[in-house]
C-alpha atoms as a PDB file:
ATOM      1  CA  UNK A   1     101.596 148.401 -42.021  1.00  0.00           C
ATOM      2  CA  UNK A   2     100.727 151.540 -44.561  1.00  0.00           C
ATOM      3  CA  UNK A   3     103.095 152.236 -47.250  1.00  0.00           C
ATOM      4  CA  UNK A   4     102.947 155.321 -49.576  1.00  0.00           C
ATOM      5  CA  UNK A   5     104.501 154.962 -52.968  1.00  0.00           C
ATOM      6  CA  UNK A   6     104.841 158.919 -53.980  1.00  0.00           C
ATOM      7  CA  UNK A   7     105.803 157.947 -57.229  1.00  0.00           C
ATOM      8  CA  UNK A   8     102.516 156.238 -58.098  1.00  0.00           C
ATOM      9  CA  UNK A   9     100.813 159.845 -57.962  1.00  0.00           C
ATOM     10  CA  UNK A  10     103.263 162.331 -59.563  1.00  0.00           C
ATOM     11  CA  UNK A  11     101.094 162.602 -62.498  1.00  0.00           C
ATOM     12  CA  UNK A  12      98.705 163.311 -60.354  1.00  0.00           C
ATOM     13  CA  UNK A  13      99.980 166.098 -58.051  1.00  0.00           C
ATOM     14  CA  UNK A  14     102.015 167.722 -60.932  1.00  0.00           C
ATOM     15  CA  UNK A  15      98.284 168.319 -62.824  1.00  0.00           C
ATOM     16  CA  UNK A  16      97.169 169.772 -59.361  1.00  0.00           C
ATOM     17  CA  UNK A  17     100.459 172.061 -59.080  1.00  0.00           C
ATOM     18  CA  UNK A  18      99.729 173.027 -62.755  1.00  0.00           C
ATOM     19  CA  UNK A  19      96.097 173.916 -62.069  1.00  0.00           C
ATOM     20  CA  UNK A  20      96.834 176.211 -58.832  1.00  0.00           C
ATOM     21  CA  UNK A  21      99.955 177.975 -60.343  1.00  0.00           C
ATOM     22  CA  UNK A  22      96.883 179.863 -62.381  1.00  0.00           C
ATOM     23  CA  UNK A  23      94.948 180.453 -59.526  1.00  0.00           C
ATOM     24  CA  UNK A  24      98.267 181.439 -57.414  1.00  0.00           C
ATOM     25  CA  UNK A  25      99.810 183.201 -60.576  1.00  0.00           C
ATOM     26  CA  UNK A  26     103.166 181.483 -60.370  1.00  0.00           C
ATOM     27  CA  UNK A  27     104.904 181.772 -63.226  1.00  0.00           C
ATOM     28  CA  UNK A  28     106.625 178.530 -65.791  1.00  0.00           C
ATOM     29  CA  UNK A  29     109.634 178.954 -63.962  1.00  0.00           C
ATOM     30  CA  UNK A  30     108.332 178.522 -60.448  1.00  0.00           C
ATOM     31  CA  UNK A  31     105.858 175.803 -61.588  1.00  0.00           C
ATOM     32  CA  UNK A  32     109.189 174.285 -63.312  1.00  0.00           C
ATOM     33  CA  UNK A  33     111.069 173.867 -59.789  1.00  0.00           C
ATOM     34  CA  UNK A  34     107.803 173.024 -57.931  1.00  0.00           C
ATOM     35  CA  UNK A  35     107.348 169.619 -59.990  1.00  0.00           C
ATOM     36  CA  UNK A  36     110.565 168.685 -59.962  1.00  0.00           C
ATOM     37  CA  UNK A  37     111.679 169.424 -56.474  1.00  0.00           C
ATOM     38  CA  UNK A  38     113.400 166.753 -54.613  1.00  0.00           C
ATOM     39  CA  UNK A  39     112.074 164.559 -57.370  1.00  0.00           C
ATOM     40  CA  UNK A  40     114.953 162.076 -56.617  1.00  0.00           C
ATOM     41  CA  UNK A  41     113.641 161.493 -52.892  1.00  0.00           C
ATOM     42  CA  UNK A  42     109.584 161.230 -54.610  1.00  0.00           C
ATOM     43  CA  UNK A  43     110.245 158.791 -57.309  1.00  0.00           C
ATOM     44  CA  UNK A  44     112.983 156.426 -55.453  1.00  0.00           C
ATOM     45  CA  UNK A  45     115.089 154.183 -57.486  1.00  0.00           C
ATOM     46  CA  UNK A  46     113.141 154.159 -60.985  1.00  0.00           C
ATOM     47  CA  UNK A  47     115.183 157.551 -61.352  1.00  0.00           C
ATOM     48  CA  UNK A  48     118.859 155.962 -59.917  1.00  0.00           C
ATOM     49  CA  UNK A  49     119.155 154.308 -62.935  1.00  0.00           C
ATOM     50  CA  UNK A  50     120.965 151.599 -61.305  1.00  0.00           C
ATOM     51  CA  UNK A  51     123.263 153.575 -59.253  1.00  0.00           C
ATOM     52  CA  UNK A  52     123.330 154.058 -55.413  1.00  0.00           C
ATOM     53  CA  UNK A  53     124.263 156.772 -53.463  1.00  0.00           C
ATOM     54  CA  UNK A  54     127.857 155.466 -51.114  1.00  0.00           C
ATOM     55  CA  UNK A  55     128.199 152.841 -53.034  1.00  0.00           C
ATOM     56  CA  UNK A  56     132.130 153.371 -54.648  1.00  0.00           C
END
C-alpha cells in the first residue's frame, strides 16, 4: 500500500510556488491564495483543531 502525507511537503511546494510566481509574474495576492488553497483538505486534521466536520 502507498500513502502520501501532503502535509509532510507543504514547506516544500509553497518554496516552489514562491520561486515560479517570479518566473510566472504572479503577483502577492495570487501567490497568497495559491499556498493556501484547499489547505484544509492538504494538511488533514493537524488544522481541525479537534473538531470534525458532521459531527453536532
Amino acid at each position: 500500500m502507498q500513502v502520501f502525507q501532503p502535509r509532510l511537503s507543504k514547506a516544500l511546494c509553497d518554496n516552489v510556488d514562491s520561486n515560479l510566481s517570479v518566473h510566472y509574474l504572479i503577483t502577492q495576492e495570487e501567490l497568497n491564495f495559491i499556498i493556501n488553497y484547499d489547505i484544509k483538505y492538504r494538511m488533514g486534521k493537524e488544522l481541525d483543531n479537534g473538531e470534525e466536520e458532521g459531527n453536532d
